[in-house]
C-alpha atoms as a PDB file:
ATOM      1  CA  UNK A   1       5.200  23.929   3.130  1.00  0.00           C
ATOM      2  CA  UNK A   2       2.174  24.846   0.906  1.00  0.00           C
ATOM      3  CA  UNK A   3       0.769  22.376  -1.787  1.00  0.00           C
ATOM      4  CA  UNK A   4      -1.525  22.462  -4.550  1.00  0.00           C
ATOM      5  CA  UNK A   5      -3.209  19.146  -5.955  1.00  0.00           C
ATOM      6  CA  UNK A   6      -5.907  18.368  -8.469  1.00  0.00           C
ATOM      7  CA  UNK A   7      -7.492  14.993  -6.546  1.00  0.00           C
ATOM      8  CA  UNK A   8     -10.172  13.081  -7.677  1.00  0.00           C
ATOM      9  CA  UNK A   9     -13.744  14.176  -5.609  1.00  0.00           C
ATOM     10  CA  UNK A  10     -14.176  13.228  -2.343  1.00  0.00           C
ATOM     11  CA  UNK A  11     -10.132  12.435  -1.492  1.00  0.00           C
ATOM     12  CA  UNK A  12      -9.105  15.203   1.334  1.00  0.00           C
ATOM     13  CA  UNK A  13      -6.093  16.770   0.880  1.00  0.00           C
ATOM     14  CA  UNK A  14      -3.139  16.444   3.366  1.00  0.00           C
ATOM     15  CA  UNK A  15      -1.805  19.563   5.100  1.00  0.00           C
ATOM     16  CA  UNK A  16       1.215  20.519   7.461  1.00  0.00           C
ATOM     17  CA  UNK A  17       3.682  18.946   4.443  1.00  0.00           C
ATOM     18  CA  UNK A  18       7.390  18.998   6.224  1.00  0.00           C
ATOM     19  CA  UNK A  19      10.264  17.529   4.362  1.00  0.00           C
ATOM     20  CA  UNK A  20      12.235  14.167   5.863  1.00  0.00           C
ATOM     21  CA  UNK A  21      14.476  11.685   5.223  1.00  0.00           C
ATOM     22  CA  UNK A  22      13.598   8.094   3.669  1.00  0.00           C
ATOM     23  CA  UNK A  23      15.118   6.749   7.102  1.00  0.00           C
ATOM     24  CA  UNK A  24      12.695   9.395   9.310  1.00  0.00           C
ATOM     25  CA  UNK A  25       9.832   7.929   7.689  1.00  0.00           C
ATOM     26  CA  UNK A  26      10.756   4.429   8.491  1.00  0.00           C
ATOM     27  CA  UNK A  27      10.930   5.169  12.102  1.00  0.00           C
ATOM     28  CA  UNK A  28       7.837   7.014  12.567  1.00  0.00           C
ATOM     29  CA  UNK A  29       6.408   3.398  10.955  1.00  0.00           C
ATOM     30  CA  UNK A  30       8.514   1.699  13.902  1.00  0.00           C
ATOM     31  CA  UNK A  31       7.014   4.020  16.457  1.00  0.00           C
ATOM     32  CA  UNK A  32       3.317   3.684  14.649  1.00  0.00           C
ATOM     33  CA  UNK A  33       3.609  -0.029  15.293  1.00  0.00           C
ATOM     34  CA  UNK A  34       5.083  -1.112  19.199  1.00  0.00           C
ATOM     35  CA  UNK A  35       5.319  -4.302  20.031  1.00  0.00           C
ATOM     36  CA  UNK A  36       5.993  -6.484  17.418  1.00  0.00           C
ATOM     37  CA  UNK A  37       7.600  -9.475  17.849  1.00  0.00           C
ATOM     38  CA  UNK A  38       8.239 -13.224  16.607  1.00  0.00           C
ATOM     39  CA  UNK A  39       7.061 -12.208  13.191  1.00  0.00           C
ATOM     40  CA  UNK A  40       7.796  -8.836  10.573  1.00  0.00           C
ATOM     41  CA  UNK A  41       6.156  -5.538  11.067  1.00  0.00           C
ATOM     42  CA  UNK A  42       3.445  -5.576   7.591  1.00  0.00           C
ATOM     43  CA  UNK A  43       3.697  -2.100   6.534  1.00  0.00           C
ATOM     44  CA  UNK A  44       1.502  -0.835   3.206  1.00  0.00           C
ATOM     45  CA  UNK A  45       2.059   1.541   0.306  1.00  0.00           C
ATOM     46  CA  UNK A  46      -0.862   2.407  -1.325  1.00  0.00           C
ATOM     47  CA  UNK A  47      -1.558   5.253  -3.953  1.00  0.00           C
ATOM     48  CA  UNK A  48      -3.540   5.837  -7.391  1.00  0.00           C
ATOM     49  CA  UNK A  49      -1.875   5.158 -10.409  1.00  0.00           C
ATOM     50  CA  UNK A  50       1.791   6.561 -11.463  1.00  0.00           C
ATOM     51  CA  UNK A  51       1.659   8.014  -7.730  1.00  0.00           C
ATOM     52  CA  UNK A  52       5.127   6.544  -7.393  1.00  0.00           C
ATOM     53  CA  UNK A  53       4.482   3.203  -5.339  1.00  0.00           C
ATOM     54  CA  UNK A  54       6.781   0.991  -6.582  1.00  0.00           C
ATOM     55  CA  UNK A  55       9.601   3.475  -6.580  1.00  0.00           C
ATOM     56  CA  UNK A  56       8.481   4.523  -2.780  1.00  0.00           C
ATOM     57  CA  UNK A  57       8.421   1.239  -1.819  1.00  0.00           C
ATOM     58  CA  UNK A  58      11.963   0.505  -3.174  1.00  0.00           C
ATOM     59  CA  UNK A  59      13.165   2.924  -1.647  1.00  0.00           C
ATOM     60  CA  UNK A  60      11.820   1.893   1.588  1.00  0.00           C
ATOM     61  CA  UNK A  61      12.735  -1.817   1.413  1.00  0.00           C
ATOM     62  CA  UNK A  62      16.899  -0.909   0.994  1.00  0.00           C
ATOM     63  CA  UNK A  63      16.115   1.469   4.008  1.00  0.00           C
ATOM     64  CA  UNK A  64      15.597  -1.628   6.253  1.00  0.00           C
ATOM     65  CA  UNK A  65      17.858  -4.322   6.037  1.00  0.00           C
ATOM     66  CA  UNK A  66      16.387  -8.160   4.739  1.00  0.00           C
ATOM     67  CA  UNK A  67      13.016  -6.700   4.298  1.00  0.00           C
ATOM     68  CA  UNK A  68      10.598  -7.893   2.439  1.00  0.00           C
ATOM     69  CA  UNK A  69       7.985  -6.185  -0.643  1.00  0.00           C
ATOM     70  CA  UNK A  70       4.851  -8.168  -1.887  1.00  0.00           C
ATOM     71  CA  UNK A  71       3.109  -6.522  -4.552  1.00  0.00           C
ATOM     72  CA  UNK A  72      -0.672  -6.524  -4.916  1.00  0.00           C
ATOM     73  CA  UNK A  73      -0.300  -6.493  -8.772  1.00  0.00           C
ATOM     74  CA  UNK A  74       1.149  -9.882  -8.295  1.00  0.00           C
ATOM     75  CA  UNK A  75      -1.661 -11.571  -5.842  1.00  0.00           C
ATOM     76  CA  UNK A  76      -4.497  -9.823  -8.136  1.00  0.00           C
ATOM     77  CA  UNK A  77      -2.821 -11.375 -11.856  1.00  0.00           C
ATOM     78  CA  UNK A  78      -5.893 -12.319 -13.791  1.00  0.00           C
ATOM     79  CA  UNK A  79      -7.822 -12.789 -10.322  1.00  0.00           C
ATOM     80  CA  UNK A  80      -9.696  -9.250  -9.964  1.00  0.00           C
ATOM     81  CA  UNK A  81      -8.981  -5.541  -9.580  1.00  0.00           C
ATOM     82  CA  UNK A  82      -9.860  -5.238  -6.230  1.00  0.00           C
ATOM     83  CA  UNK A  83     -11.223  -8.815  -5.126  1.00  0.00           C
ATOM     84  CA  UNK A  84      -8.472  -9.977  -3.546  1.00  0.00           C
ATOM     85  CA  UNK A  85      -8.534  -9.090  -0.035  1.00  0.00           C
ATOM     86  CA  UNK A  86      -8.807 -12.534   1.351  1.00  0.00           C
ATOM     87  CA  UNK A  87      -6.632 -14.411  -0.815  1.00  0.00           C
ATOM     88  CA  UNK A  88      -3.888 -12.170   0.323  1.00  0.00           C
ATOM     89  CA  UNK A  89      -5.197 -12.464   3.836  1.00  0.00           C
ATOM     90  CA  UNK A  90      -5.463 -16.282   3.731  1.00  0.00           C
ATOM     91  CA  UNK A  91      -2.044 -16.887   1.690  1.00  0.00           C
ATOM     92  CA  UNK A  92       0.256 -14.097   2.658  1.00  0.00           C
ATOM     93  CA  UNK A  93      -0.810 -12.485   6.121  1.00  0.00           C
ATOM     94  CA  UNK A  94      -1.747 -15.041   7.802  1.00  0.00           C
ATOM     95  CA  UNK A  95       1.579 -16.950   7.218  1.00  0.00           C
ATOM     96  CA  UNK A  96       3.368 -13.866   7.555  1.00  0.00           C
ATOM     97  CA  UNK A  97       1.240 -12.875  11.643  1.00  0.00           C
ATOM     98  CA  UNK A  98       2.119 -16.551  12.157  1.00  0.00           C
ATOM     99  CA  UNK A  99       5.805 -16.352  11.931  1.00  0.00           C
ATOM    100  CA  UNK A 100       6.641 -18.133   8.841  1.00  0.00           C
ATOM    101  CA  UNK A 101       8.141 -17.544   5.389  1.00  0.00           C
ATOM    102  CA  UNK A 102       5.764 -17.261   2.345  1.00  0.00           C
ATOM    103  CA  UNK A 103       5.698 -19.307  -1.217  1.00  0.00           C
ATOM    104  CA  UNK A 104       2.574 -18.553  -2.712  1.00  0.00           C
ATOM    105  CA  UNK A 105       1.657 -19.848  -6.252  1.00  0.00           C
ATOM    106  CA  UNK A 106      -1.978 -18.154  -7.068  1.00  0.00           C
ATOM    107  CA  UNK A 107      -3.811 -20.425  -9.300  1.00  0.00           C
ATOM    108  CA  UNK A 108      -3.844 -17.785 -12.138  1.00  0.00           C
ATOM    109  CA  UNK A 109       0.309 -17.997 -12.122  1.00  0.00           C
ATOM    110  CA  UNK A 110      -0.500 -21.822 -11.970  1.00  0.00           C
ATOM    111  CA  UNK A 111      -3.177 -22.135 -15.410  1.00  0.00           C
ATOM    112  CA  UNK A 112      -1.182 -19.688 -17.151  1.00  0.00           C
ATOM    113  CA  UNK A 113       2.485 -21.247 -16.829  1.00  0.00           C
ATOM    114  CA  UNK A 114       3.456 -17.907 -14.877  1.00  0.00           C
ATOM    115  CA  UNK A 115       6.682 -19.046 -13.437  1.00  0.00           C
ATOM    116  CA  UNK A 116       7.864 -18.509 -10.001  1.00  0.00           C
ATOM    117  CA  UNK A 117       6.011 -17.194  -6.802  1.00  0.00           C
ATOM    118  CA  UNK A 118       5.337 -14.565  -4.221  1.00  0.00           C
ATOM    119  CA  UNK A 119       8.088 -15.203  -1.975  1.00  0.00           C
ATOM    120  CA  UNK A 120       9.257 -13.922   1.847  1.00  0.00           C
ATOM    121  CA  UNK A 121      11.901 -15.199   3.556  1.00  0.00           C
ATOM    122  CA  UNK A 122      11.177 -16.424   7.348  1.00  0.00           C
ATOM    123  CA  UNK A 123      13.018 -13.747   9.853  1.00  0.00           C
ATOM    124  CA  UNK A 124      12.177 -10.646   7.192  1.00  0.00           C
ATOM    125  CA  UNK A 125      12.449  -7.662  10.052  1.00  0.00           C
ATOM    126  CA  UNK A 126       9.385  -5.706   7.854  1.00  0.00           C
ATOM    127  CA  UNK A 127       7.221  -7.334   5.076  1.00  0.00           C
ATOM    128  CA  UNK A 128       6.258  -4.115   2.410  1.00  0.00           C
ATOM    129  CA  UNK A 129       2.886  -4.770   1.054  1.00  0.00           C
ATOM    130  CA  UNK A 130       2.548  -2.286  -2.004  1.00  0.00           C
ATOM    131  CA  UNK A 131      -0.589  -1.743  -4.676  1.00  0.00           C
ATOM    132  CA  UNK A 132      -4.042   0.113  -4.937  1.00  0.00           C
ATOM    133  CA  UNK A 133      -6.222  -0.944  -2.755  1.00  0.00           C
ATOM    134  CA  UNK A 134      -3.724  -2.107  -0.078  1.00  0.00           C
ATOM    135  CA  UNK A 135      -5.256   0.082   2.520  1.00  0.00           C
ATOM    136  CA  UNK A 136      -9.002  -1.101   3.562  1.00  0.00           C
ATOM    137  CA  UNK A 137     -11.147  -1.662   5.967  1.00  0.00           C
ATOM    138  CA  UNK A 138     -10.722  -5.799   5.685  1.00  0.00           C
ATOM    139  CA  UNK A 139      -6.711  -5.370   5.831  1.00  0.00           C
ATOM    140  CA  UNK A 140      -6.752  -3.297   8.901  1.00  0.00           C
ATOM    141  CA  UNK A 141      -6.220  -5.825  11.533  1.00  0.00           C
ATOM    142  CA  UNK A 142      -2.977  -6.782   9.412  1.00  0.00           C
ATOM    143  CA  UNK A 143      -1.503  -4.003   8.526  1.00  0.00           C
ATOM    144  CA  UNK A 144       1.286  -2.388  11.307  1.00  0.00           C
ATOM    145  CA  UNK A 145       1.008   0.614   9.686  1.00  0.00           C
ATOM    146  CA  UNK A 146       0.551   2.384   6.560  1.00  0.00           C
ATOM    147  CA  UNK A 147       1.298   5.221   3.480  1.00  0.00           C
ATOM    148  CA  UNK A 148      -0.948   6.977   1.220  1.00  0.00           C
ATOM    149  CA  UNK A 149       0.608   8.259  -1.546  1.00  0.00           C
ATOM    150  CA  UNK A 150      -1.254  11.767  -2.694  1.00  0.00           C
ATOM    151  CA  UNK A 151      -0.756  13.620  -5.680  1.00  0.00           C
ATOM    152  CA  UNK A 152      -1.591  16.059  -8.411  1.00  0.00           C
ATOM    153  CA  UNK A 153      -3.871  13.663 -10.993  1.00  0.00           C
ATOM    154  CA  UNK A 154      -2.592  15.802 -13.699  1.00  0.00           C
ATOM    155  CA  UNK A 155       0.792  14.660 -13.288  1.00  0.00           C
ATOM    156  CA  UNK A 156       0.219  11.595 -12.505  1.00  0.00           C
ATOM    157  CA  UNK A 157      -1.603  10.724 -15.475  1.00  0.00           C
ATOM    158  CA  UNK A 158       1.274  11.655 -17.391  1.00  0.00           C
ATOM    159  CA  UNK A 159       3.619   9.541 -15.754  1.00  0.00           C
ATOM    160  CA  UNK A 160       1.248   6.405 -16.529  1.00  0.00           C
ATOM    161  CA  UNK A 161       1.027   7.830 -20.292  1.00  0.00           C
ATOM    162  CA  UNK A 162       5.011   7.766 -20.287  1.00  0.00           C
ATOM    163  CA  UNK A 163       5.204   4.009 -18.720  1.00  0.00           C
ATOM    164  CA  UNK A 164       2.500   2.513 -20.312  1.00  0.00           C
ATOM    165  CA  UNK A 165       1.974   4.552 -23.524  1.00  0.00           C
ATOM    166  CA  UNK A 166      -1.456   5.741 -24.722  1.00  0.00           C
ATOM    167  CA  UNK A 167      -3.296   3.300 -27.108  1.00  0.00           C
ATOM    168  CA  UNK A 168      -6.770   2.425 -27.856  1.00  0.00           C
ATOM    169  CA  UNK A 169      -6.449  -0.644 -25.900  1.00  0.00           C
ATOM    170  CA  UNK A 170      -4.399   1.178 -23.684  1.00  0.00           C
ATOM    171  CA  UNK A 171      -6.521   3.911 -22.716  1.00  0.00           C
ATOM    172  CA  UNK A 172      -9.818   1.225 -22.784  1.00  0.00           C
ATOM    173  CA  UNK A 173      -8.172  -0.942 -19.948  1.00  0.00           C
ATOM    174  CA  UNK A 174      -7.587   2.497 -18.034  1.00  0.00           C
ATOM    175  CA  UNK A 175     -11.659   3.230 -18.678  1.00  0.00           C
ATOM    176  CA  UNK A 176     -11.965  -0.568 -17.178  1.00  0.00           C
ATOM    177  CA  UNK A 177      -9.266  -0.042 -14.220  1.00  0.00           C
ATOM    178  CA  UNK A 178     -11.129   3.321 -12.710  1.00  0.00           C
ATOM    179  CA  UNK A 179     -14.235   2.102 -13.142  1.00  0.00           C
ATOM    180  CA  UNK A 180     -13.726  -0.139  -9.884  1.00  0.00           C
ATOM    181  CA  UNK A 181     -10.799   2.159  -8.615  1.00  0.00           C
ATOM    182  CA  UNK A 182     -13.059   5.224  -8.039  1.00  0.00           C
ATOM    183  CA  UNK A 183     -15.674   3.405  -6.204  1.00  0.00           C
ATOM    184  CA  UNK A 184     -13.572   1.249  -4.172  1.00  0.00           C
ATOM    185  CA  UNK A 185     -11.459   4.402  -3.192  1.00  0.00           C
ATOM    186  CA  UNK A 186     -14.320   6.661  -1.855  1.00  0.00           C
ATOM    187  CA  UNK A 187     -15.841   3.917  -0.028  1.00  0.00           C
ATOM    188  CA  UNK A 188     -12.248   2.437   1.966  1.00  0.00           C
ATOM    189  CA  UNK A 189     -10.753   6.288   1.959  1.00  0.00           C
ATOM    190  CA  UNK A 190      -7.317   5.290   2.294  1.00  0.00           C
ATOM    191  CA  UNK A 191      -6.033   8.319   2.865  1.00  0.00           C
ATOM    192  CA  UNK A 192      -7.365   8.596   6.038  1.00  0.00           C
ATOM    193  CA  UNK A 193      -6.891   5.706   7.537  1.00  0.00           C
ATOM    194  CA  UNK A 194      -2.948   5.694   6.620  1.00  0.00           C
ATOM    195  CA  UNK A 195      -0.385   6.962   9.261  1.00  0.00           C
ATOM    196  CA  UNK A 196       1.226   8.852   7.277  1.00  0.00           C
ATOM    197  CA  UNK A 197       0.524  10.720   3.559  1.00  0.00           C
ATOM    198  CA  UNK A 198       3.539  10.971   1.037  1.00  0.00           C
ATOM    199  CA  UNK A 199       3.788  13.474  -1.932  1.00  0.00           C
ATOM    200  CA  UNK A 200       3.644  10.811  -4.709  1.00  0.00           C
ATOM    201  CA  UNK A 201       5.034  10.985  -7.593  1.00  0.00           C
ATOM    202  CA  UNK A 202       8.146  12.642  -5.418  1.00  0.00           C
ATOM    203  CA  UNK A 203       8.033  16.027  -6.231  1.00  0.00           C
ATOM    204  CA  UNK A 204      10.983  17.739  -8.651  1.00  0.00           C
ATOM    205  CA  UNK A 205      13.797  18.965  -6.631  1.00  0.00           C
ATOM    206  CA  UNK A 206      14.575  17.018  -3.468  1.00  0.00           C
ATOM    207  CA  UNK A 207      16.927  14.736  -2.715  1.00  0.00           C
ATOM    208  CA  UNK A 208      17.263  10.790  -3.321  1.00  0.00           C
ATOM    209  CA  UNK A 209      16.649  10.428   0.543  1.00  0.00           C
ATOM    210  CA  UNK A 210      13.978  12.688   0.532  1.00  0.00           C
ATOM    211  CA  UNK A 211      10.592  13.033   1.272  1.00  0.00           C
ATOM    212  CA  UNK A 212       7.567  15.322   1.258  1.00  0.00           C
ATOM    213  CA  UNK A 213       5.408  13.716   4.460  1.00  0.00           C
ATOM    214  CA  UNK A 214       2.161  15.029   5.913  1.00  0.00           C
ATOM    215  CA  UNK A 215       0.232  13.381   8.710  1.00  0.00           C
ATOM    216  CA  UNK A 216      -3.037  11.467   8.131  1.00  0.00           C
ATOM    217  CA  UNK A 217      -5.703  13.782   6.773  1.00  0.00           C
ATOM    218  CA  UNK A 218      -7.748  12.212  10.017  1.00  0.00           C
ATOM    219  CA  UNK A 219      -5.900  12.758  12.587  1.00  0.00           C
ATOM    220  CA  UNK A 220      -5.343   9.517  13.576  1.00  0.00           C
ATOM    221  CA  UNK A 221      -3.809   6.364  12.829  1.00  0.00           C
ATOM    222  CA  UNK A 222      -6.590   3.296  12.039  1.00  0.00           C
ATOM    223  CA  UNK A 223      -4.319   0.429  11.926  1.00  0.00           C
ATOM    224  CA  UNK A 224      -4.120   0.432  15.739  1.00  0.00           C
ATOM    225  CA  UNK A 225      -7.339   1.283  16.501  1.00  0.00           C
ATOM    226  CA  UNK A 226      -9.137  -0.672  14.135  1.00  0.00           C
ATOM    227  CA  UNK A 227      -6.638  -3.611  15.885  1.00  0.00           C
ATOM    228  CA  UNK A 228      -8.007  -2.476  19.566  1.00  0.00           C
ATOM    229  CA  UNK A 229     -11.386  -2.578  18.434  1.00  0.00           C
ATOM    230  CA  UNK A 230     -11.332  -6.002  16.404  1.00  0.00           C
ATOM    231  CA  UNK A 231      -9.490  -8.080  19.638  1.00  0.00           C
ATOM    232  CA  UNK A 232      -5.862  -9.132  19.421  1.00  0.00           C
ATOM    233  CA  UNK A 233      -6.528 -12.216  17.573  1.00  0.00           C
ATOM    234  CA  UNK A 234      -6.759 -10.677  13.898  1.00  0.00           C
ATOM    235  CA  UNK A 235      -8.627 -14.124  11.975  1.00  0.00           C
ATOM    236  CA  UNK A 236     -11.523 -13.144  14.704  1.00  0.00           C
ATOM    237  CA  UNK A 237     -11.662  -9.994  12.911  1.00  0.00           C
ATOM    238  CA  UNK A 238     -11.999 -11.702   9.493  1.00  0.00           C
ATOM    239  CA  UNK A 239     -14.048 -14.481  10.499  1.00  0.00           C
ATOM    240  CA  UNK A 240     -16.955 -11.573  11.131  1.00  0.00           C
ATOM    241  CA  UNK A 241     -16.311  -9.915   7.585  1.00  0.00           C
ATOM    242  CA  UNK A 242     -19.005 -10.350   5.378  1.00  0.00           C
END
């Protein structure tokens, strides 16, 4: 299946496009990530803007039983755009590699009377970590594996026009947002570290258990290697991080 995408400079665009089910996409996750056990597989959505992540990730999470979805958005509220690697890491994934449930009250949610708190239950079979940014070098050794969500820009700007309208103040915290997105994404390339690439927004036409899947624009899937490389023990892997 032939595609045509406007994409920001510098992102690669995925080839081979075949179309699958929600539940084949799952499994080739499963297959991507052997050998889990005693804690949930960490699996993570990432995309640009109105690319569809929330909605993918939805769909995903009723696809698997008692899973699990922690959004990014949530971790980074009135913390940082992208700055927030090792709060989730400390918080969330290291809780989550060790076994154990997750209640997580960032301060932000704390000095701003933000009620409740990122939550997963203990015994979640897959934890769904979905936002920008998700996929990046410092995440690697946590991540199972992973989706990049590629689209045409054109359309997706429209879709974040629809959802979050277009006003000066608006359109100035968009300026603000891709100021950091654009450099953060060419320097992590997401989309070719993921395992797989997703059309995102879901292209008109297929079905509600459909999807448009092409493999990693690499050729390979990072997560595990990048795991190899760093040693089994992930918090080694941090502890070197600048």
């Amino acid at each position: 299946m032939c595609m045509s995408m406007r994409l920001r400079p510098g992102e690669i665009e995925a080839t081979g496009w075949r179309l699958v089910t929600v539940g084949d996409a799952v499994s080739r996750l499963f297959a991507a990530s052997p050998g889990v056990s005693g804690r949930p597989r960490v699996f993570a959505i990432d995309g640009r803007g109105g690319a569809g992540k929330t909605t993918l990730t939805e769909r995903l999470r009723r696809s698997v039983p008692g899973s699990a979805v922690v959004h990014t958005d949530d971790v980074a509220w009135h913390h940082a755009c992208f700055d927030w690697g090792d709060l989730l890491i400390e918080k969330i994934l290291q809780p989550l590699h060790g076994g154990t449930g997750v209640s997580f009250r960032p301060d932000a949610w704390v000095s701003r009377d933000r009620p409740g708190s990122i939550a997963v239950p203990a015994g979640a079979p897959v934890v769904w970590v979905e936002g920008t940014g998700v996929i990046r070098a410092e995440l690697a050794p946590w991540l199972d594996a992973s989706i990049w969500l590629q689209g045409d820009l054109d359309e997706q700007e429209l879709l974040l026009t629809a959802r979050d309208g277009d006003s000066p103040e608006q359109r100035e915290h968009v300026a603000n947002w891709l100021s950091e997105e654009l450099p953060f994404l060419s320097r992590e390339r997401p989309w070719s570290r993921a395992t797989m690439v997703v059309a995102g927004p879901s292209p008109a036409g297929l079905g509600p258990e459909d999807l448009l899947v092409a493999p990693p624009v690499s050729g390979r899937s990072p997560h595990r290697l990048d795991r190899s490389a760093a040693s089994r023990d992930p918090s080694r892997q941090r502890s070197s991080d600048p």
